[in-house]
PDB file of N, CA and C in Angstrom:
ATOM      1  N   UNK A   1      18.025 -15.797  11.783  1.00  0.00           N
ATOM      2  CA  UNK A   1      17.505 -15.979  10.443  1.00  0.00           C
ATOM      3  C   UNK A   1      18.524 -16.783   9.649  1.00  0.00           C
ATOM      4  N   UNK A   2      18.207 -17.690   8.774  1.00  0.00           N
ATOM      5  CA  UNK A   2      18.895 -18.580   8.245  1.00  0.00           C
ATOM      6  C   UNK A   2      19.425 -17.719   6.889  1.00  0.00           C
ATOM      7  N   UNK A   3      20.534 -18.186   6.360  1.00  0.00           N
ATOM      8  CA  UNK A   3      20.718 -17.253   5.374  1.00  0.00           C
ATOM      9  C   UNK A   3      21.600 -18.754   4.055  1.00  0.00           C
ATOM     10  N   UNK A   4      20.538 -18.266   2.762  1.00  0.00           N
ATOM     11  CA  UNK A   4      21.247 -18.708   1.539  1.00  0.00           C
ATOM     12  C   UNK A   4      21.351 -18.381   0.319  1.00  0.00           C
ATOM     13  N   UNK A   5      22.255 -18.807  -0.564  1.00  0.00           N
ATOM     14  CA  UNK A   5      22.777 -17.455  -1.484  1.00  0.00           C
ATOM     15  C   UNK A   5      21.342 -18.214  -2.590  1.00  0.00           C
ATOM     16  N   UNK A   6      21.383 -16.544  -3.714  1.00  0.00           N
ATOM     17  CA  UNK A   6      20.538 -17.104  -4.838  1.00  0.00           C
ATOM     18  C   UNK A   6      20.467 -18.431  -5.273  1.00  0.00           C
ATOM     19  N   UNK A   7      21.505 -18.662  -5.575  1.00  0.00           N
ATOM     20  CA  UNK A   7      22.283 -20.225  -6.478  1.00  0.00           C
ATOM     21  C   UNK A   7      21.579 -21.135  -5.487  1.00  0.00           C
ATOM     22  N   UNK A   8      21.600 -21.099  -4.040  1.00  0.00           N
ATOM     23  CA  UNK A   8      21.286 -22.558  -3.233  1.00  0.00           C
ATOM     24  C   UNK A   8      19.344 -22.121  -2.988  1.00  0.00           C
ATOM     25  N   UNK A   9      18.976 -20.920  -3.253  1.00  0.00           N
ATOM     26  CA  UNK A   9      17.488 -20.971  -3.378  1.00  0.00           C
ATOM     27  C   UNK A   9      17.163 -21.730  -4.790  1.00  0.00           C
ATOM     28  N   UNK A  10      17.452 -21.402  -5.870  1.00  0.00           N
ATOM     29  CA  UNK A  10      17.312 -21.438  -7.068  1.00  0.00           C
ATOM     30  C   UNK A  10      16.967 -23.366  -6.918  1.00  0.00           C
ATOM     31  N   UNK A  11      18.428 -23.670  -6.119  1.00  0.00           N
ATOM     32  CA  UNK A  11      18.990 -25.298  -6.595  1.00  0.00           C
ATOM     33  C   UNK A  11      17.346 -25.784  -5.683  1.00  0.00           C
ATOM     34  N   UNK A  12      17.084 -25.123  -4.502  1.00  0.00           N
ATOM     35  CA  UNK A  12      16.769 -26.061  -3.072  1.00  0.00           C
ATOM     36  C   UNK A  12      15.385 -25.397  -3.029  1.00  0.00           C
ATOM     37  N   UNK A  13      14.576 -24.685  -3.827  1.00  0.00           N
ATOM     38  CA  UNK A  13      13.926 -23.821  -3.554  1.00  0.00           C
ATOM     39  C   UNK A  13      12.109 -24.859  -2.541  1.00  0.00           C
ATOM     40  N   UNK A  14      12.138 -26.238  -3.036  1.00  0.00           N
ATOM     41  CA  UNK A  14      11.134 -26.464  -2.413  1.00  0.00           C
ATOM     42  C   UNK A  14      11.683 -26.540  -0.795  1.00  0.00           C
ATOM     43  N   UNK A  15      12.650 -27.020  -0.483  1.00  0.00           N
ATOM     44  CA  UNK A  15      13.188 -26.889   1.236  1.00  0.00           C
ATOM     45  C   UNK A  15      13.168 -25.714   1.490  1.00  0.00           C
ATOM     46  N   UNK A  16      13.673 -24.752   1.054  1.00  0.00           N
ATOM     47  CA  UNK A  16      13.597 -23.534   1.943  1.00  0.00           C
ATOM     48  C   UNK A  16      12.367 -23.259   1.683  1.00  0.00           C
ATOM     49  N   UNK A  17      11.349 -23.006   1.407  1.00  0.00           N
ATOM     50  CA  UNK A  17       9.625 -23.299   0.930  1.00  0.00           C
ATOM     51  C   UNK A  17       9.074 -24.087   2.682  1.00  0.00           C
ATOM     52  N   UNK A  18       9.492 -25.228   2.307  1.00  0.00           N
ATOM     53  CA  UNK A  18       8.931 -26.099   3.537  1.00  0.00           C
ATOM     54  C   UNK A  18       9.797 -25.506   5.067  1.00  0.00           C
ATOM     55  N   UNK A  19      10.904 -25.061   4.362  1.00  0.00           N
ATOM     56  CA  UNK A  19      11.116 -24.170   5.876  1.00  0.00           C
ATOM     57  C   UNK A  19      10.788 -23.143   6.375  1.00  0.00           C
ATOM     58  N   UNK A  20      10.624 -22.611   5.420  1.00  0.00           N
ATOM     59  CA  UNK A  20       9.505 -21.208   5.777  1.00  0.00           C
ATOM     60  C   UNK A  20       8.378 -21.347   6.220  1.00  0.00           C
ATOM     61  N   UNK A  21       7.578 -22.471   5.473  1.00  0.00           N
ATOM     62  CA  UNK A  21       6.159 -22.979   5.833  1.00  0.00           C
ATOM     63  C   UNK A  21       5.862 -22.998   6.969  1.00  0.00           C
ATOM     64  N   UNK A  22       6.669 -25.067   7.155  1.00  0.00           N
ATOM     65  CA  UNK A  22       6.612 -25.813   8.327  1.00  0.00           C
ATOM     66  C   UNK A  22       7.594 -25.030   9.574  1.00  0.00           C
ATOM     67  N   UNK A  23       8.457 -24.969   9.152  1.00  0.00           N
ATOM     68  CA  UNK A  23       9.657 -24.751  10.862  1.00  0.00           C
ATOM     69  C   UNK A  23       9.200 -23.214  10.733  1.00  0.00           C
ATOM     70  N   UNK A  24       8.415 -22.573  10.259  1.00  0.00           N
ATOM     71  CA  UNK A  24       8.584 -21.022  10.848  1.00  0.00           C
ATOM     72  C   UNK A  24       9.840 -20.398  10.668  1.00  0.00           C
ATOM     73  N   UNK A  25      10.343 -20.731   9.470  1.00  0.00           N
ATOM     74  CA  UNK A  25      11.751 -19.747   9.630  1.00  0.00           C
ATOM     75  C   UNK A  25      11.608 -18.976   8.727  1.00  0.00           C
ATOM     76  N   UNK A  26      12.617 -17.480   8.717  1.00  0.00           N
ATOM     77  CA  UNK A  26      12.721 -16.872   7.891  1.00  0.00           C
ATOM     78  C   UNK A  26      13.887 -16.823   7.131  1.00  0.00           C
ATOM     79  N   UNK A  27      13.686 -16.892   5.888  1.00  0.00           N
ATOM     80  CA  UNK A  27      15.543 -17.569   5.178  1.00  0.00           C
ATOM     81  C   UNK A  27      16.190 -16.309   4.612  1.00  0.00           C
ATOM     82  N   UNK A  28      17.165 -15.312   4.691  1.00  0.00           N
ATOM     83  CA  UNK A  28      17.675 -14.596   4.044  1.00  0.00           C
ATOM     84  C   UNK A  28      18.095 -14.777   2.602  1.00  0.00           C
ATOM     85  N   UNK A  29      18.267 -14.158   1.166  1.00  0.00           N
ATOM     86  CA  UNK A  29      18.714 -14.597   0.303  1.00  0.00           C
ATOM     87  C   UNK A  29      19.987 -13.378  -0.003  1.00  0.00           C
ATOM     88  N   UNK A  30      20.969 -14.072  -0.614  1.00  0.00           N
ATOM     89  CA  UNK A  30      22.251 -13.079  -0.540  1.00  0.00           C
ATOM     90  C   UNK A  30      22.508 -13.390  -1.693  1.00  0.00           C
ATOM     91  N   UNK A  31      22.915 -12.183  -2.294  1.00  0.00           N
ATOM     92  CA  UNK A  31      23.919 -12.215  -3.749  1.00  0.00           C
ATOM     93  C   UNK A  31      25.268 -11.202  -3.817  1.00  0.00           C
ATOM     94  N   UNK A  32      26.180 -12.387  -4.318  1.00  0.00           N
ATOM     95  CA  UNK A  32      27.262 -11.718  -4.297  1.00  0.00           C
ATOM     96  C   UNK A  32      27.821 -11.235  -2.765  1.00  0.00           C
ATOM     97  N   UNK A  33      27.339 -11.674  -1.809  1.00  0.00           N
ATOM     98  CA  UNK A  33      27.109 -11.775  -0.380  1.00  0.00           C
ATOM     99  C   UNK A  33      26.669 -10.507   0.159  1.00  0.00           C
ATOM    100  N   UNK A  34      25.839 -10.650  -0.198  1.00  0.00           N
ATOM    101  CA  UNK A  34      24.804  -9.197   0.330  1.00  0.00           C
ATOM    102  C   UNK A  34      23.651  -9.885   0.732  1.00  0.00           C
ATOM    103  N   UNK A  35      22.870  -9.608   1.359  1.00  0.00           N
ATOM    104  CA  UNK A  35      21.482  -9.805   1.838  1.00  0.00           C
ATOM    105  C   UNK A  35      20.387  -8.659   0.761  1.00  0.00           C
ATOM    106  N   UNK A  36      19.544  -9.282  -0.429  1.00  0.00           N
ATOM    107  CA  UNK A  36      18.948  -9.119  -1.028  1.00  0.00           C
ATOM    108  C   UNK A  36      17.344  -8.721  -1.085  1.00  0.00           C
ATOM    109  N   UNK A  37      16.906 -10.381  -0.265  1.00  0.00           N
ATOM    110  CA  UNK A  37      15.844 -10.416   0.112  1.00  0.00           C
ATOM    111  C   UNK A  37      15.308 -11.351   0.798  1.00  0.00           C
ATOM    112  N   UNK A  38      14.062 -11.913   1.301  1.00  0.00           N
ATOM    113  CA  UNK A  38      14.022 -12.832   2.828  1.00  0.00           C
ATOM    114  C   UNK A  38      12.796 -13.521   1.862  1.00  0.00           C
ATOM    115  N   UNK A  39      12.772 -14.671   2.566  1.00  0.00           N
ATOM    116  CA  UNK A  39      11.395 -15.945   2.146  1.00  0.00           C
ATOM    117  C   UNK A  39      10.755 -15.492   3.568  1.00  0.00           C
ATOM    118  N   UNK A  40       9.769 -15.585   3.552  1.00  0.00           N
ATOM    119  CA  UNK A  40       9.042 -15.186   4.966  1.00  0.00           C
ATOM    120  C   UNK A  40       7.395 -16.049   4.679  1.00  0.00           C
ATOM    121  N   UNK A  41       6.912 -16.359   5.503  1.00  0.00           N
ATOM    122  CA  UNK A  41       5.760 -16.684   5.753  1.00  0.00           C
ATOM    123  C   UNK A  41       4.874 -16.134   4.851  1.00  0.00           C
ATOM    124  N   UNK A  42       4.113 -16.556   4.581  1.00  0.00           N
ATOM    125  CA  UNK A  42       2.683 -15.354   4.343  1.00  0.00           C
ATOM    126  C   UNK A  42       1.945 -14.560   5.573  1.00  0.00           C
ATOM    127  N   UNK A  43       2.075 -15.365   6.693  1.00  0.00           N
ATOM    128  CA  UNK A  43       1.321 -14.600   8.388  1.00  0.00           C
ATOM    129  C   UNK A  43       2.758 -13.361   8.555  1.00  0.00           C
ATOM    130  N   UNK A  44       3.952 -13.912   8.178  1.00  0.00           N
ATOM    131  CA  UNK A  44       4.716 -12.608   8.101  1.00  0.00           C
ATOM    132  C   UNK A  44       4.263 -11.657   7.216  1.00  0.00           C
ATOM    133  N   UNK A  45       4.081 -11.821   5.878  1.00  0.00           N
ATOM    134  CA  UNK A  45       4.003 -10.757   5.092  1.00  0.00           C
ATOM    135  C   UNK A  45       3.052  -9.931   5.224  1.00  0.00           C
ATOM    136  N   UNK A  46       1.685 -11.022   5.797  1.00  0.00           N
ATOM    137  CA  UNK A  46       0.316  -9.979   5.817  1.00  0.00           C
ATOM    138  C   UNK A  46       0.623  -9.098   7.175  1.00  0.00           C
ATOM    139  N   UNK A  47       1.349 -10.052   8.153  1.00  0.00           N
ATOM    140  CA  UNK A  47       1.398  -8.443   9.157  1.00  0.00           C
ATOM    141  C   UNK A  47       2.365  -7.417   9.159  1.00  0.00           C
ATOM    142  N   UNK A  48       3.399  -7.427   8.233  1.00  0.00           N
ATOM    143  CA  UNK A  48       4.078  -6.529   7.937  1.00  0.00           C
ATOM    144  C   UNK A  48       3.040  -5.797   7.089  1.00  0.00           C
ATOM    145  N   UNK A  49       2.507  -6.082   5.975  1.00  0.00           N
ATOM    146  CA  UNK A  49       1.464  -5.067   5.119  1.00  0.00           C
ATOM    147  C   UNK A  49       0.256  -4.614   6.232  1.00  0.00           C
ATOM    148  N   UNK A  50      -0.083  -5.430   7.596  1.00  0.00           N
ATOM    149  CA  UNK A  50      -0.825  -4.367   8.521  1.00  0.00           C
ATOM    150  C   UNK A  50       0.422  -3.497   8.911  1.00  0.00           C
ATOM    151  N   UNK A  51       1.020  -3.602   9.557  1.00  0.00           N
ATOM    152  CA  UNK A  51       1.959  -2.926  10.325  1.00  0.00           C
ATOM    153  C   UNK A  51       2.344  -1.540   9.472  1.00  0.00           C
ATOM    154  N   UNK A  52       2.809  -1.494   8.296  1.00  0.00           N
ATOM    155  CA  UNK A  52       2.573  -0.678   7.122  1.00  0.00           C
ATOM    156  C   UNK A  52       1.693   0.155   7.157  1.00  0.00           C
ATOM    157  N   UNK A  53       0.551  -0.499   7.141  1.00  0.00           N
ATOM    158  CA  UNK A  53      -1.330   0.346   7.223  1.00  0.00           C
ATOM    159  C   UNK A  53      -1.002   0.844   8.296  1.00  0.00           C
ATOM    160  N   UNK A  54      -0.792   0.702   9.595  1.00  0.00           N
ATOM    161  CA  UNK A  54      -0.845   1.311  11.205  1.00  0.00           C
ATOM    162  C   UNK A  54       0.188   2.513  10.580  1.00  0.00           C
ATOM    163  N   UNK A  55       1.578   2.436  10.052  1.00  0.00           N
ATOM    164  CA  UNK A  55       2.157   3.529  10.636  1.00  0.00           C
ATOM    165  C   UNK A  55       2.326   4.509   9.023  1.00  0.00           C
ATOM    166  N   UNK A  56       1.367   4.114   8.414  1.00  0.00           N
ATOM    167  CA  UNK A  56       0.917   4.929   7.191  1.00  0.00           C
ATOM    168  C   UNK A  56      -0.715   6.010   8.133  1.00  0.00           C
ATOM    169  N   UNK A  57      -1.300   5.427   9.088  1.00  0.00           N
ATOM    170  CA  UNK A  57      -2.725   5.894   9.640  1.00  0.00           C
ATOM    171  C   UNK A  57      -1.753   6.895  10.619  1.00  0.00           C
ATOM    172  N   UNK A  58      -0.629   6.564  11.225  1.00  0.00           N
ATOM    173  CA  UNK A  58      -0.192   7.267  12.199  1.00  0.00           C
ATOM    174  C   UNK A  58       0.427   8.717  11.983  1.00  0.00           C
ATOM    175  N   UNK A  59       1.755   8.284  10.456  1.00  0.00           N
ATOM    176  CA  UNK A  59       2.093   9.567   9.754  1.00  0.00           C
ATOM    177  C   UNK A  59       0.574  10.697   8.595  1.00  0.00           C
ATOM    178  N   UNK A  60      -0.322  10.003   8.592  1.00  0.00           N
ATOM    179  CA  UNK A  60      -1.231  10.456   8.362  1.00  0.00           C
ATOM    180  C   UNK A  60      -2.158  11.280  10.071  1.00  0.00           C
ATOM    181  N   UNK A  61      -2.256  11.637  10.399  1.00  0.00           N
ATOM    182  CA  UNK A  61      -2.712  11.574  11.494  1.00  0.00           C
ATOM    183  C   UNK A  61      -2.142  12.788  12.050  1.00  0.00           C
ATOM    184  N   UNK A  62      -0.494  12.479  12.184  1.00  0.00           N
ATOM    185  CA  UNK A  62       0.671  13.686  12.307  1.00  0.00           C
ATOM    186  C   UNK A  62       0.874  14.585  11.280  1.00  0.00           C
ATOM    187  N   UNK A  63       0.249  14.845   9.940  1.00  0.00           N
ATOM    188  CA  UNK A  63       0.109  15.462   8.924  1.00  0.00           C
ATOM    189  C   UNK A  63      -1.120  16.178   9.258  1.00  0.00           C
ATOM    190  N   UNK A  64      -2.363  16.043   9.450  1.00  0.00           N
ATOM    191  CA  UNK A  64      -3.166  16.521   9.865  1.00  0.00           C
ATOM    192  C   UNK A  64      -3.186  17.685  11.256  1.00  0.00           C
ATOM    193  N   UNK A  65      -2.200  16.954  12.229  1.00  0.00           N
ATOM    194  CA  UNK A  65      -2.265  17.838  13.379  1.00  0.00           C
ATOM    195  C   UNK A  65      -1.527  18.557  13.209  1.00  0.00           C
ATOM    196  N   UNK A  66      -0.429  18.889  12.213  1.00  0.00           N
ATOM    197  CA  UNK A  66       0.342  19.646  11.480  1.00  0.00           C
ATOM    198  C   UNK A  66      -0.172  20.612  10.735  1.00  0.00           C
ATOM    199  N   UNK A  67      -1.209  20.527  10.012  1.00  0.00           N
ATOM    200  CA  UNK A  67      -2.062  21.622   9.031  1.00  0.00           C
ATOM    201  C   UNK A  67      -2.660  22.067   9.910  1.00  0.00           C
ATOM    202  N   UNK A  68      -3.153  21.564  10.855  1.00  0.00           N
ATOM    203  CA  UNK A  68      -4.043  22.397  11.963  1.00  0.00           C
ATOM    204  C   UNK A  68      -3.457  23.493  12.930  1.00  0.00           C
ATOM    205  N   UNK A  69      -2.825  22.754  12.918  1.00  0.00           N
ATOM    206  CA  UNK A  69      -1.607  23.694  14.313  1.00  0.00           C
ATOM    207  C   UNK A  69      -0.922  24.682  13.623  1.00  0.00           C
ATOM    208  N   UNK A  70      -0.250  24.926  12.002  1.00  0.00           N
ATOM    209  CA  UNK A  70       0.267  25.658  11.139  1.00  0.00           C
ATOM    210  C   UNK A  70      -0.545  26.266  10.132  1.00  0.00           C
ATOM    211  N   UNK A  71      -1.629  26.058   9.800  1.00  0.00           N
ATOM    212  CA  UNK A  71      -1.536  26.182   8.693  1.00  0.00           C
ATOM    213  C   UNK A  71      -1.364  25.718   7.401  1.00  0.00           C
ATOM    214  N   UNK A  72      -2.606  26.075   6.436  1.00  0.00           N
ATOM    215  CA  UNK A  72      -2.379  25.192   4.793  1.00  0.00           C
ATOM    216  C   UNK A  72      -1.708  26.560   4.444  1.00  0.00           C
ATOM    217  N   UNK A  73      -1.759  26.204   2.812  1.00  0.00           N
ATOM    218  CA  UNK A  73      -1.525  26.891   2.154  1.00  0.00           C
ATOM    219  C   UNK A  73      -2.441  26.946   0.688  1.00  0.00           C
ATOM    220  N   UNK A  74      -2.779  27.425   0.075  1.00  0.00           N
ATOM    221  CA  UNK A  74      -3.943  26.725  -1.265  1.00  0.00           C
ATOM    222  C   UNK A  74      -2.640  26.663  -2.453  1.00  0.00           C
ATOM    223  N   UNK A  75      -3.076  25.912  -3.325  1.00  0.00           N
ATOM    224  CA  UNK A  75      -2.486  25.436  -4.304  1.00  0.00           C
ATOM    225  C   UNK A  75      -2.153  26.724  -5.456  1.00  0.00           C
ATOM    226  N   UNK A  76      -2.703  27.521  -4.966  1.00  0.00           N
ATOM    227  CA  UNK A  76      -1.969  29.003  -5.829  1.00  0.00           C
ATOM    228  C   UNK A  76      -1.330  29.893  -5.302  1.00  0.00           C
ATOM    229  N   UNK A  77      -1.213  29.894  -3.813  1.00  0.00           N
ATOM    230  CA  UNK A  77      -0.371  30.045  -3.247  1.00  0.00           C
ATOM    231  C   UNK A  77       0.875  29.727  -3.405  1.00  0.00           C
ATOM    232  N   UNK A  78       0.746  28.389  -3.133  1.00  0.00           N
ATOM    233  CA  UNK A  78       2.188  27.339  -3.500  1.00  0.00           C
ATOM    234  C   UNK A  78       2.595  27.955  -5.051  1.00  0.00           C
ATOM    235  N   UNK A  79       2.038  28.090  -5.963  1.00  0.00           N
ATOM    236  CA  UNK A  79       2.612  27.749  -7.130  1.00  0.00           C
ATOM    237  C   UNK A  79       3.025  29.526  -7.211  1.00  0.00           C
ATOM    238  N   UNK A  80       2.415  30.917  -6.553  1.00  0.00           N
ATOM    239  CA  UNK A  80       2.989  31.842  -6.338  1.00  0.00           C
ATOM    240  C   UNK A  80       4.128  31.569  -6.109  1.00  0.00           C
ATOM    241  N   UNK A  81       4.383  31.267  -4.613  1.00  0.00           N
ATOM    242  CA  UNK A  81       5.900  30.976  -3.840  1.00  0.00           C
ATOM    243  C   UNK A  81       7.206  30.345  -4.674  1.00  0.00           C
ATOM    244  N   UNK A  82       6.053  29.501  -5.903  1.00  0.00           N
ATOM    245  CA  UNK A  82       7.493  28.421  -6.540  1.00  0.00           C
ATOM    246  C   UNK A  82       7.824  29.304  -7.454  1.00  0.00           C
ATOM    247  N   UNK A  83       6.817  30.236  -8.214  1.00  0.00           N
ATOM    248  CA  UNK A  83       6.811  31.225  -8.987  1.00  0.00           C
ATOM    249  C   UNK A  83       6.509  30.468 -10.108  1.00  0.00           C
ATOM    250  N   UNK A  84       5.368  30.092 -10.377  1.00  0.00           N
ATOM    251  CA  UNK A  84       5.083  29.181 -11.449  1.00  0.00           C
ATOM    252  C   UNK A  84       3.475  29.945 -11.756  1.00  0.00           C
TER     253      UNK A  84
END
């Protein structure tokens, strides 16, 4: 991954644009030399926001076989236990 600070996005921002675009790259942005945040594609971003959905369906899924296998509790229950 290519990496450039705020200041050289700010200065260069249509090249790293066309490099993200055209060459498929992903550009790191650093401040203060830290790694901040990344220019990425849009075909990157939308499959990271699937990829997201998949393992949001998955921890959902494992929550369920969890109440089943244990046990709920009802919501006055809970607020017994908290003592509320």
């Amino acid at each position: 991954m290519t990496t450039v600070t705020a200041k050289q996005l700010k200065e260069a921002s249509a090249e790293v644009l066309s490099r993200v675009q055209y060459g498929h790259e992903r550009v790191a942005v650093t401040r203060h030399g830290k790694e901040v945040a990344a220019v990425v594609s849009i075909e990157d971003a939308r499959l990271l926001d699937r990829l997201e959905d998949v393992l949001d369906v998955h921890d959902a899924l494992a929550a369920i076989e969890e109440a089943e296998r244990d046990g709920t509790v009802s919501l006055g229950e809970l607020r017994k236990k908290l003592g509320r």
